[in-house]
PDB file of N, CA and C in Angstrom:
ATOM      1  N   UNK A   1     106.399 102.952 129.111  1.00  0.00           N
ATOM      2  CA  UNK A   1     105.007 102.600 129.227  1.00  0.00           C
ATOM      3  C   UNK A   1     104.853 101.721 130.466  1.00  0.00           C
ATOM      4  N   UNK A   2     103.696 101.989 131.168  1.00  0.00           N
ATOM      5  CA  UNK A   2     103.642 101.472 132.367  1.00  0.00           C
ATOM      6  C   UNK A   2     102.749 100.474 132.578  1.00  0.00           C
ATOM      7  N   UNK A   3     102.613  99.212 133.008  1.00  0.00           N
ATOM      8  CA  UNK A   3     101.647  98.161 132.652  1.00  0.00           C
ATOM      9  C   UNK A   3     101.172  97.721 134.637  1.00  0.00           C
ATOM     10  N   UNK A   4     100.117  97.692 134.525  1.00  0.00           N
ATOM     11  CA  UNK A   4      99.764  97.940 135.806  1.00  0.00           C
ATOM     12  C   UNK A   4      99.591  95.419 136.409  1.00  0.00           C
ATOM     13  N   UNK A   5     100.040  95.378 137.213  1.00  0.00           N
ATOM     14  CA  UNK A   5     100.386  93.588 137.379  1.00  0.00           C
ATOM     15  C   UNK A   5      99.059  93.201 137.976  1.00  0.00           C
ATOM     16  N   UNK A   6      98.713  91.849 137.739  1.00  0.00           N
ATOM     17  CA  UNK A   6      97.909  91.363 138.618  1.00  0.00           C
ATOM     18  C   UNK A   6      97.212  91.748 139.903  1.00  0.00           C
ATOM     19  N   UNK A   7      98.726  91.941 140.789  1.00  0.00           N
ATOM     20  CA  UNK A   7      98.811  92.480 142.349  1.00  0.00           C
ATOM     21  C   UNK A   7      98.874  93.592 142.755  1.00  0.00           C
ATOM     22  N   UNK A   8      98.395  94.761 141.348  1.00  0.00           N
ATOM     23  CA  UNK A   8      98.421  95.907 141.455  1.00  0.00           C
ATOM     24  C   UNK A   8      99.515  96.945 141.436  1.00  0.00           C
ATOM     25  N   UNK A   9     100.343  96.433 141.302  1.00  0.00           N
ATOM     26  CA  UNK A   9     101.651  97.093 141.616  1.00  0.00           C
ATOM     27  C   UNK A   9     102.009  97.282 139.923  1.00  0.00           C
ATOM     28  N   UNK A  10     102.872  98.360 139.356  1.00  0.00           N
ATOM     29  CA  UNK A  10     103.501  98.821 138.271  1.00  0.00           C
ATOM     30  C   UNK A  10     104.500  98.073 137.992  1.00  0.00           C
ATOM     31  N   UNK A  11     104.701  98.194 136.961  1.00  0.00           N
ATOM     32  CA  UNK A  11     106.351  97.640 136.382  1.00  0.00           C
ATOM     33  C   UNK A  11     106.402  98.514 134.991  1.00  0.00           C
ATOM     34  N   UNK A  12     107.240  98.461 134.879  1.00  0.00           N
ATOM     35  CA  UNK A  12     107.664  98.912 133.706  1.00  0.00           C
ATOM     36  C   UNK A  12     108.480  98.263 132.426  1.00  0.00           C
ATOM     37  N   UNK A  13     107.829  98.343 131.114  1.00  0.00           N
ATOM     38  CA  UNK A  13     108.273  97.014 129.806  1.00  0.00           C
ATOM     39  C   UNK A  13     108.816  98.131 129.086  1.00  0.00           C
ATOM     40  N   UNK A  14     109.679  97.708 128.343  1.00  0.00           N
ATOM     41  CA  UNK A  14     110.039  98.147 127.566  1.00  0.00           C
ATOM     42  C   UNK A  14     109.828  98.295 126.318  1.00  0.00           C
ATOM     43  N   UNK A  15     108.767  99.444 125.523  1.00  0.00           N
ATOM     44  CA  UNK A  15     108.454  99.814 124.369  1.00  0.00           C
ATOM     45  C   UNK A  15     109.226  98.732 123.076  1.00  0.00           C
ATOM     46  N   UNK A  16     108.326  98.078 122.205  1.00  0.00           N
ATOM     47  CA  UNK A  16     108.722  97.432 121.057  1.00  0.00           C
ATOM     48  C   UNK A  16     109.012  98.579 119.636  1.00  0.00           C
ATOM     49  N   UNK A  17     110.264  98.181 119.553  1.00  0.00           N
ATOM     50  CA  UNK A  17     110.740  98.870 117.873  1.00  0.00           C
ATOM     51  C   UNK A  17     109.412  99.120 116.823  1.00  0.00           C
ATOM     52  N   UNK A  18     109.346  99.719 116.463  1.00  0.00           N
ATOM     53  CA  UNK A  18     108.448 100.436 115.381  1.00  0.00           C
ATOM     54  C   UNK A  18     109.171  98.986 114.338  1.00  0.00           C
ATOM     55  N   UNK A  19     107.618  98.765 114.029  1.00  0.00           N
ATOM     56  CA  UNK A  19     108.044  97.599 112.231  1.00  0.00           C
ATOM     57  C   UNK A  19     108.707  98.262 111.467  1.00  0.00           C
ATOM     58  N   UNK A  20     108.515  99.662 111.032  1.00  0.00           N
ATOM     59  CA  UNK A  20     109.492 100.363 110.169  1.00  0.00           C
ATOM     60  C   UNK A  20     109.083 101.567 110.065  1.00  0.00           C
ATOM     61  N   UNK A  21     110.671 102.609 109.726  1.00  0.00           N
ATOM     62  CA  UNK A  21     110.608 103.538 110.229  1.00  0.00           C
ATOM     63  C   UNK A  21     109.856 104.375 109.670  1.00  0.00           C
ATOM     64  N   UNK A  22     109.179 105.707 109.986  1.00  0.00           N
ATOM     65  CA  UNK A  22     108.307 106.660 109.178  1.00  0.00           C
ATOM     66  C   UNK A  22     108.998 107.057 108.216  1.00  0.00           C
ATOM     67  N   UNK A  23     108.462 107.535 107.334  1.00  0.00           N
ATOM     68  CA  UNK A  23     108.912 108.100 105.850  1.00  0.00           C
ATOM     69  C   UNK A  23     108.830 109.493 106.228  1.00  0.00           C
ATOM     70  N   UNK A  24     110.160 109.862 105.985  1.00  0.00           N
ATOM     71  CA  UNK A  24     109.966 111.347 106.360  1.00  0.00           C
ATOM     72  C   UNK A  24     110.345 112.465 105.096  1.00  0.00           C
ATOM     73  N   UNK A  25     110.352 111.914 104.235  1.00  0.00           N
ATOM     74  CA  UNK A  25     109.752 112.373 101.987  1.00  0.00           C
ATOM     75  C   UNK A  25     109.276 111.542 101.910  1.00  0.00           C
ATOM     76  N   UNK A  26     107.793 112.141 101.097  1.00  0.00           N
ATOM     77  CA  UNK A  26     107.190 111.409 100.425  1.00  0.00           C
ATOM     78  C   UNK A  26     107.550 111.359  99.017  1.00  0.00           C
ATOM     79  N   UNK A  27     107.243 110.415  97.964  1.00  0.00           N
ATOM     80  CA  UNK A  27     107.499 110.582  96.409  1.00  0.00           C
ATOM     81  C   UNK A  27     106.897 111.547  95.833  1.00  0.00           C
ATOM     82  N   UNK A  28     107.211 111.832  95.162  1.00  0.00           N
ATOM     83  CA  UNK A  28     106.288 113.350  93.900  1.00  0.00           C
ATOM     84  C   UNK A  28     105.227 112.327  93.079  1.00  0.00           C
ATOM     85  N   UNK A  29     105.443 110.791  93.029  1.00  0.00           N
ATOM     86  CA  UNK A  29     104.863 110.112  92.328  1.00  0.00           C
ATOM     87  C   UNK A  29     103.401 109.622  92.855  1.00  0.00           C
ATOM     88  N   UNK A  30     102.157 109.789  92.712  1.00  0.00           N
ATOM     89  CA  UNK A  30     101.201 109.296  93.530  1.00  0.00           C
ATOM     90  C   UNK A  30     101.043 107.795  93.417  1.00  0.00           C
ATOM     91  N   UNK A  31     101.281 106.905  92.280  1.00  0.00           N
ATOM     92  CA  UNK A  31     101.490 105.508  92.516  1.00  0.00           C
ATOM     93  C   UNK A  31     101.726 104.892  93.383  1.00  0.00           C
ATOM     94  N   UNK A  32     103.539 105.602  93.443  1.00  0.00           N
ATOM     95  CA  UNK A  32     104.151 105.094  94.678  1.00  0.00           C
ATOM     96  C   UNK A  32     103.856 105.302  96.305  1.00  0.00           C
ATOM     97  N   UNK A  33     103.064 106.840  96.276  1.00  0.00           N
ATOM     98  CA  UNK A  33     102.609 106.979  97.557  1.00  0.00           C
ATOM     99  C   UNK A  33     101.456 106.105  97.988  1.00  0.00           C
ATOM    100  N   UNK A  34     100.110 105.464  96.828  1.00  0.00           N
ATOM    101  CA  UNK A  34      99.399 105.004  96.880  1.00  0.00           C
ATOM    102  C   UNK A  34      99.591 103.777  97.516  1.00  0.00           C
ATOM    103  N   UNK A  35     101.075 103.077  96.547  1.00  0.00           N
ATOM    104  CA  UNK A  35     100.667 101.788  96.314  1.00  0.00           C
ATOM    105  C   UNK A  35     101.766 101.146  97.836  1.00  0.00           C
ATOM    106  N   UNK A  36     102.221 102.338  98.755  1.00  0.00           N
ATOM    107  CA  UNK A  36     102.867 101.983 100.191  1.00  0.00           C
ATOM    108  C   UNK A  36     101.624 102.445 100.993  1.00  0.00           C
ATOM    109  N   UNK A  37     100.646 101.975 100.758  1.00  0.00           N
ATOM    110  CA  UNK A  37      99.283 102.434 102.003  1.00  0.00           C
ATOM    111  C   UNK A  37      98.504 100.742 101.542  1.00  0.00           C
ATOM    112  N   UNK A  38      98.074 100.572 102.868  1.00  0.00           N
ATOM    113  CA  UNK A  38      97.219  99.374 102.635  1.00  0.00           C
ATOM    114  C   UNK A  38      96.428  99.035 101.567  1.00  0.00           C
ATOM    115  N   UNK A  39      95.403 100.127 102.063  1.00  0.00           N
ATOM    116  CA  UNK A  39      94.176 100.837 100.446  1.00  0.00           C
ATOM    117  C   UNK A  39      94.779 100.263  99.271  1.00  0.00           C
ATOM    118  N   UNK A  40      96.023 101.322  99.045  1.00  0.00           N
ATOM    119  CA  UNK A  40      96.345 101.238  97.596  1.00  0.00           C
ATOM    120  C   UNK A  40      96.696  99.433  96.922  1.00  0.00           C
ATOM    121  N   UNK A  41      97.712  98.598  97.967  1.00  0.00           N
ATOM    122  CA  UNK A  41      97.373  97.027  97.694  1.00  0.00           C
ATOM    123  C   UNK A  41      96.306  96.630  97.570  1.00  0.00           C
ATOM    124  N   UNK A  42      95.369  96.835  98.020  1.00  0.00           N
ATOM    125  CA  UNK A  42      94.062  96.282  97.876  1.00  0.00           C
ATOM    126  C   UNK A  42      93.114  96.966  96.653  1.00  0.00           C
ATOM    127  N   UNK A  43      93.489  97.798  96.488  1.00  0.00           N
ATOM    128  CA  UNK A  43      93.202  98.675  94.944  1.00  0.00           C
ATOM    129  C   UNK A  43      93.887  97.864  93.881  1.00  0.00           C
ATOM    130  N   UNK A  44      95.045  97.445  94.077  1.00  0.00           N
ATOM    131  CA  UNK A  44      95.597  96.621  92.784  1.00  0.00           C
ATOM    132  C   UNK A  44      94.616  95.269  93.016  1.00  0.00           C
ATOM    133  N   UNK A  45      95.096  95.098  93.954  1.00  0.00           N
ATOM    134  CA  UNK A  45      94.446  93.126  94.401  1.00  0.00           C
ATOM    135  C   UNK A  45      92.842  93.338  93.646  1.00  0.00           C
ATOM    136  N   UNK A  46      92.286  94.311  93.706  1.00  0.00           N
ATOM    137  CA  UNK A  46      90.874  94.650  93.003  1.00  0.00           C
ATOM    138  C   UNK A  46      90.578  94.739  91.976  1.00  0.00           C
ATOM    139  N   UNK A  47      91.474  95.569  91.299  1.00  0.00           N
ATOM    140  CA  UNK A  47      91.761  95.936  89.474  1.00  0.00           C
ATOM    141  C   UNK A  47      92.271  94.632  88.750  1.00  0.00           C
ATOM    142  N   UNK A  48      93.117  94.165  89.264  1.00  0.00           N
ATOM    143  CA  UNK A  48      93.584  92.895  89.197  1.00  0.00           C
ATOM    144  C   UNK A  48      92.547  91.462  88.730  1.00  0.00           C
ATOM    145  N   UNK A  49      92.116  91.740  90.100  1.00  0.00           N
ATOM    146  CA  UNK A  49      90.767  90.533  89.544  1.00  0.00           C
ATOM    147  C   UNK A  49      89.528  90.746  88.924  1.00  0.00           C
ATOM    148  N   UNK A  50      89.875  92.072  88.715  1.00  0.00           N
ATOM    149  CA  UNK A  50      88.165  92.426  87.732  1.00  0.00           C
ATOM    150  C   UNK A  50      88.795  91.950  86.446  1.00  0.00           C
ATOM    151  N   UNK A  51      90.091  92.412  86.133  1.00  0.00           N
ATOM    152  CA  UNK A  51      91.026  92.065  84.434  1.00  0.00           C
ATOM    153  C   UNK A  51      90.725  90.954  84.526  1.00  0.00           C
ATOM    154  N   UNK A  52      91.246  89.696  85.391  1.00  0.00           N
ATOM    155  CA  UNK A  52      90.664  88.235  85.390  1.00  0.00           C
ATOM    156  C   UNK A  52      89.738  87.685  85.191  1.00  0.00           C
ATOM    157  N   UNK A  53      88.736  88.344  86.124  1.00  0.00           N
ATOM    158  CA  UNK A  53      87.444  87.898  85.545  1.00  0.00           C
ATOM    159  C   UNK A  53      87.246  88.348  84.373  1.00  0.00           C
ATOM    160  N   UNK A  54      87.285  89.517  83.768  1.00  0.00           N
ATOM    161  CA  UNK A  54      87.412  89.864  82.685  1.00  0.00           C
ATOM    162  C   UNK A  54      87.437  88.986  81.413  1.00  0.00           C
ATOM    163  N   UNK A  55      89.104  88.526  81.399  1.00  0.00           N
ATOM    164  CA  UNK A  55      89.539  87.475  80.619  1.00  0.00           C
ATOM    165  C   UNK A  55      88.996  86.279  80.812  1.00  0.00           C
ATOM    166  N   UNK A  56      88.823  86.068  82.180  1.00  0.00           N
ATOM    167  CA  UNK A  56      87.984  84.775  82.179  1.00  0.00           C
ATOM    168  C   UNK A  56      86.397  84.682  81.194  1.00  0.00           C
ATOM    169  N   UNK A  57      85.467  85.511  81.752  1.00  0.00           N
ATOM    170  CA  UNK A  57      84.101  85.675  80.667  1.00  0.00           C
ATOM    171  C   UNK A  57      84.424  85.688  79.322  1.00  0.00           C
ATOM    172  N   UNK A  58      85.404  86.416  78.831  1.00  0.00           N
ATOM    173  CA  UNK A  58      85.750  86.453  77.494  1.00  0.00           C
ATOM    174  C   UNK A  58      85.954  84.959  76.827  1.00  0.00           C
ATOM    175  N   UNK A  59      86.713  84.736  77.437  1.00  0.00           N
ATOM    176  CA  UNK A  59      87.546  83.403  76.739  1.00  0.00           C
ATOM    177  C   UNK A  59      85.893  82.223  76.712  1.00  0.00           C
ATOM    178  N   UNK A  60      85.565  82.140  77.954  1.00  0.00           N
ATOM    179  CA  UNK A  60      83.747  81.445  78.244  1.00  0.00           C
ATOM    180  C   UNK A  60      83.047  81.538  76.956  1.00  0.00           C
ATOM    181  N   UNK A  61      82.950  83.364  76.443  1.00  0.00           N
ATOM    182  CA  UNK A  61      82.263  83.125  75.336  1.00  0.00           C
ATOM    183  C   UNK A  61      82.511  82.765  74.369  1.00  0.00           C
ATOM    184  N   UNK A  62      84.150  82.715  74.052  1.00  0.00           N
ATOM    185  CA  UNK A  62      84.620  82.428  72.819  1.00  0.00           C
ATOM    186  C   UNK A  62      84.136  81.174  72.654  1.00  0.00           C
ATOM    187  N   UNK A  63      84.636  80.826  73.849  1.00  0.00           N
ATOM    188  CA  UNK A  63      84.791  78.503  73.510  1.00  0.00           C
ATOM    189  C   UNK A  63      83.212  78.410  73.553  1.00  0.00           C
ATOM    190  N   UNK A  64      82.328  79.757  73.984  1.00  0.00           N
ATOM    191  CA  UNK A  64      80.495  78.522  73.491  1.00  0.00           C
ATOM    192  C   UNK A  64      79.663  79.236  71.973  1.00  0.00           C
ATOM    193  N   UNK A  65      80.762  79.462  71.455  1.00  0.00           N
ATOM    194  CA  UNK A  65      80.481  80.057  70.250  1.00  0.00           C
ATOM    195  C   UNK A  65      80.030  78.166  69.233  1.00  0.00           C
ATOM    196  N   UNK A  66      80.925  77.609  69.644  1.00  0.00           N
ATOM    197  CA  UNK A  66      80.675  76.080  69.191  1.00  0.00           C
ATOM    198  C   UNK A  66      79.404  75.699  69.302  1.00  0.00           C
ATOM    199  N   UNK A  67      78.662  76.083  70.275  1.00  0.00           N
ATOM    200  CA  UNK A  67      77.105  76.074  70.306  1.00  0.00           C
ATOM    201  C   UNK A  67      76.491  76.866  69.046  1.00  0.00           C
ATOM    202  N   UNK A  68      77.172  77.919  68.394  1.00  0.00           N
ATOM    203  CA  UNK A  68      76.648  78.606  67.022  1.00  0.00           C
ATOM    204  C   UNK A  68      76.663  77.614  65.895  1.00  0.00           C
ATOM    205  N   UNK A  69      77.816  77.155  65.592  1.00  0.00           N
ATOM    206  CA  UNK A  69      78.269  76.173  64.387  1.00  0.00           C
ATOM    207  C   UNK A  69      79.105  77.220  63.870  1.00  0.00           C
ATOM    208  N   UNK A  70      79.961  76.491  63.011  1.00  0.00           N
ATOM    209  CA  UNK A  70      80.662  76.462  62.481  1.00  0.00           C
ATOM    210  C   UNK A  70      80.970  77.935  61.736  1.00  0.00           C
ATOM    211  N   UNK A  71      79.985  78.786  61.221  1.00  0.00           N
ATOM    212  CA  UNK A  71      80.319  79.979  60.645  1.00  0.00           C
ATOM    213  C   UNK A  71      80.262  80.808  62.164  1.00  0.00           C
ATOM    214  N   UNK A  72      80.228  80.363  62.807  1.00  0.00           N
ATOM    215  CA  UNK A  72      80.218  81.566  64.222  1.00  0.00           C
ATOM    216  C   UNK A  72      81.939  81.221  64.681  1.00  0.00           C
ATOM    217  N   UNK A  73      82.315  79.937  64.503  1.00  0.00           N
ATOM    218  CA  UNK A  73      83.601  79.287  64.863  1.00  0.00           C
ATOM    219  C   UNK A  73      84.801  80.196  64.005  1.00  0.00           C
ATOM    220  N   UNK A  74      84.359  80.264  62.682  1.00  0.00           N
ATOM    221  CA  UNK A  74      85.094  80.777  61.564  1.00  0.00           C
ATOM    222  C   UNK A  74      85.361  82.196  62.064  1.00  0.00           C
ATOM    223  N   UNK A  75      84.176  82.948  62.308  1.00  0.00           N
ATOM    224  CA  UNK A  75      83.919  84.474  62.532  1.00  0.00           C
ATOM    225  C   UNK A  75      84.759  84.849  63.559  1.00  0.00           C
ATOM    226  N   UNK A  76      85.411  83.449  64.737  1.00  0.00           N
ATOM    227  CA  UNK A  76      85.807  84.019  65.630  1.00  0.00           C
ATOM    228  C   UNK A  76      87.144  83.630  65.627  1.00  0.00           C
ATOM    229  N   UNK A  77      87.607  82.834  64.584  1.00  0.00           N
ATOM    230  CA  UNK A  77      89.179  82.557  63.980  1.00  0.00           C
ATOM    231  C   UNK A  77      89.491  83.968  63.480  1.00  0.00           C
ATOM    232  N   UNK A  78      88.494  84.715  62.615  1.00  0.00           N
ATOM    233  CA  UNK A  78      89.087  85.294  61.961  1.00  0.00           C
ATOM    234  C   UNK A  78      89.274  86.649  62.561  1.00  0.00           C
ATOM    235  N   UNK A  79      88.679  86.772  63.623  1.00  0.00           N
ATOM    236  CA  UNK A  79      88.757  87.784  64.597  1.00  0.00           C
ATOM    237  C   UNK A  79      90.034  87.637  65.921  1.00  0.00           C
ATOM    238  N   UNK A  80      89.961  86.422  65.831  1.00  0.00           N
ATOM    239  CA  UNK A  80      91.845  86.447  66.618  1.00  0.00           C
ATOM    240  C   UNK A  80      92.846  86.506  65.564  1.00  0.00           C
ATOM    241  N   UNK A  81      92.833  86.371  64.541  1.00  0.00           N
ATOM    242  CA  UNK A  81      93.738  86.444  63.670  1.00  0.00           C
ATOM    243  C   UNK A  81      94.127  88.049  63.380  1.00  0.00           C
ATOM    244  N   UNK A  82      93.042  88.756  63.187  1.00  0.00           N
ATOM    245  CA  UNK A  82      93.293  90.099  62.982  1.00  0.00           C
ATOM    246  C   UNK A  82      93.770  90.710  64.163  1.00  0.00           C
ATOM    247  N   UNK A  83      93.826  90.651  65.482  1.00  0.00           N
ATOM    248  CA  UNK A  83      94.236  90.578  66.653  1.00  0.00           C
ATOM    249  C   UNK A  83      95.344  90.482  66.807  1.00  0.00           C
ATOM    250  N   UNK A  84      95.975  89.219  66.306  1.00  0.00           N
ATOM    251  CA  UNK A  84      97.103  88.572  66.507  1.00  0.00           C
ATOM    252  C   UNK A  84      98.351  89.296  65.296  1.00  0.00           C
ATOM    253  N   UNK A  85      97.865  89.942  64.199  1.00  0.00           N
ATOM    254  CA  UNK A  85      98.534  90.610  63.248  1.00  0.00           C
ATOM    255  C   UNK A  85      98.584  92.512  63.831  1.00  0.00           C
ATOM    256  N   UNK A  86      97.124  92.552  64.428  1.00  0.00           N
ATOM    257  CA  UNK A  86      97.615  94.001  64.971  1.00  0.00           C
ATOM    258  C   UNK A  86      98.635  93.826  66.134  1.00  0.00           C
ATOM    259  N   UNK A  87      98.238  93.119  66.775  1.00  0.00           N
ATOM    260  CA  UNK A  87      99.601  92.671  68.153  1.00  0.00           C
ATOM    261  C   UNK A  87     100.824  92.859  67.637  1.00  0.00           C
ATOM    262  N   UNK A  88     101.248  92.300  66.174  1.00  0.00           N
ATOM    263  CA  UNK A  88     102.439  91.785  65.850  1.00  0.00           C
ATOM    264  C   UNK A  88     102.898  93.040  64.633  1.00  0.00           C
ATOM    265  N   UNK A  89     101.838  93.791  64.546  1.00  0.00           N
ATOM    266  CA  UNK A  89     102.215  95.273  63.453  1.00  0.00           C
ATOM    267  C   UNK A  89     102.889  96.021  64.804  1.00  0.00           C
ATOM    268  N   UNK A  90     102.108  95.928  65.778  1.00  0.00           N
ATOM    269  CA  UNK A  90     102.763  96.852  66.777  1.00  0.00           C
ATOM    270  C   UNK A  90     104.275  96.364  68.128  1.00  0.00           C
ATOM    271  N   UNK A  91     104.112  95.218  68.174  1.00  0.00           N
ATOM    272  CA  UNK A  91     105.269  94.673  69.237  1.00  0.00           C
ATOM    273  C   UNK A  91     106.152  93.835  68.639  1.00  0.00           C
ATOM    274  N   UNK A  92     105.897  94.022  67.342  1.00  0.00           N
ATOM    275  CA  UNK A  92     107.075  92.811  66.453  1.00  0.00           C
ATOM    276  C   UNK A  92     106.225  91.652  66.167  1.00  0.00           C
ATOM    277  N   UNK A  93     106.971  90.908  65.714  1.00  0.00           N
ATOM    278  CA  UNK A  93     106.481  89.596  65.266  1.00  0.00           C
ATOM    279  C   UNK A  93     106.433  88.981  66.166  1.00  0.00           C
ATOM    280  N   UNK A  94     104.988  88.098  66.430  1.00  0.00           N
ATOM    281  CA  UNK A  94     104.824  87.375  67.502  1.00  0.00           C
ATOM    282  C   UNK A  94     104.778  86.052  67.061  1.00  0.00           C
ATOM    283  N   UNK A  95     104.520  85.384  65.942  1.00  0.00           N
ATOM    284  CA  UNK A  95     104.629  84.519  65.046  1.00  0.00           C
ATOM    285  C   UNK A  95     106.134  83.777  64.496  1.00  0.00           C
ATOM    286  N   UNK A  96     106.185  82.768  64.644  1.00  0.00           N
ATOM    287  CA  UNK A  96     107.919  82.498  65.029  1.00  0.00           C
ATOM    288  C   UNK A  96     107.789  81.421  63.174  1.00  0.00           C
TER     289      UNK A  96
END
């Protein structure tokens, strides 16, 4: 590559190494093809924080259920509890 100087005159630099080399197979897996493209990081980084926010609003409403009283408090014990027993019918005992 030829880089033209101040004083007009040429020189010649020497081409920088490729960051890394081309993939020359791709996977049969589209995940993996996805998730080696910019896009596809930024597709997780996205999905990612919608689940967060997600969990975040959730949990918000739980704790202003206290603004209900007390049978809204109960309603929502007894709704993590059943939660917490289907969790534990299916991944083992989570309860020590």
């Amino acid at each position: 590559m030829a880089t033209q100087l101040l004083d007009g005159t040429v020189a010649d630099r020497p081409r920088p190494a490729p960051a890394r080399k081309p993939r020359l197979v791709w996977s049969s897996n589209p995940v993996v093809v996805l998730w080696g493209t910019m896009v596809g990081k930024k597709v997780v980084m996205a999905v990612t924080g919608l689940v967060l926010v997600g969990f975040v609003i959730g949990h918000m409403l739980g704790n202003l259920k206290i603004f209900l009283g007390a049978e809204a408090i109960d309603d929502e014990f007894t709704k993590m509890t059943a939660i917490l027993d289907l969790r534990s019918s299916v991944f083992g005992s989570v309860r020590e």
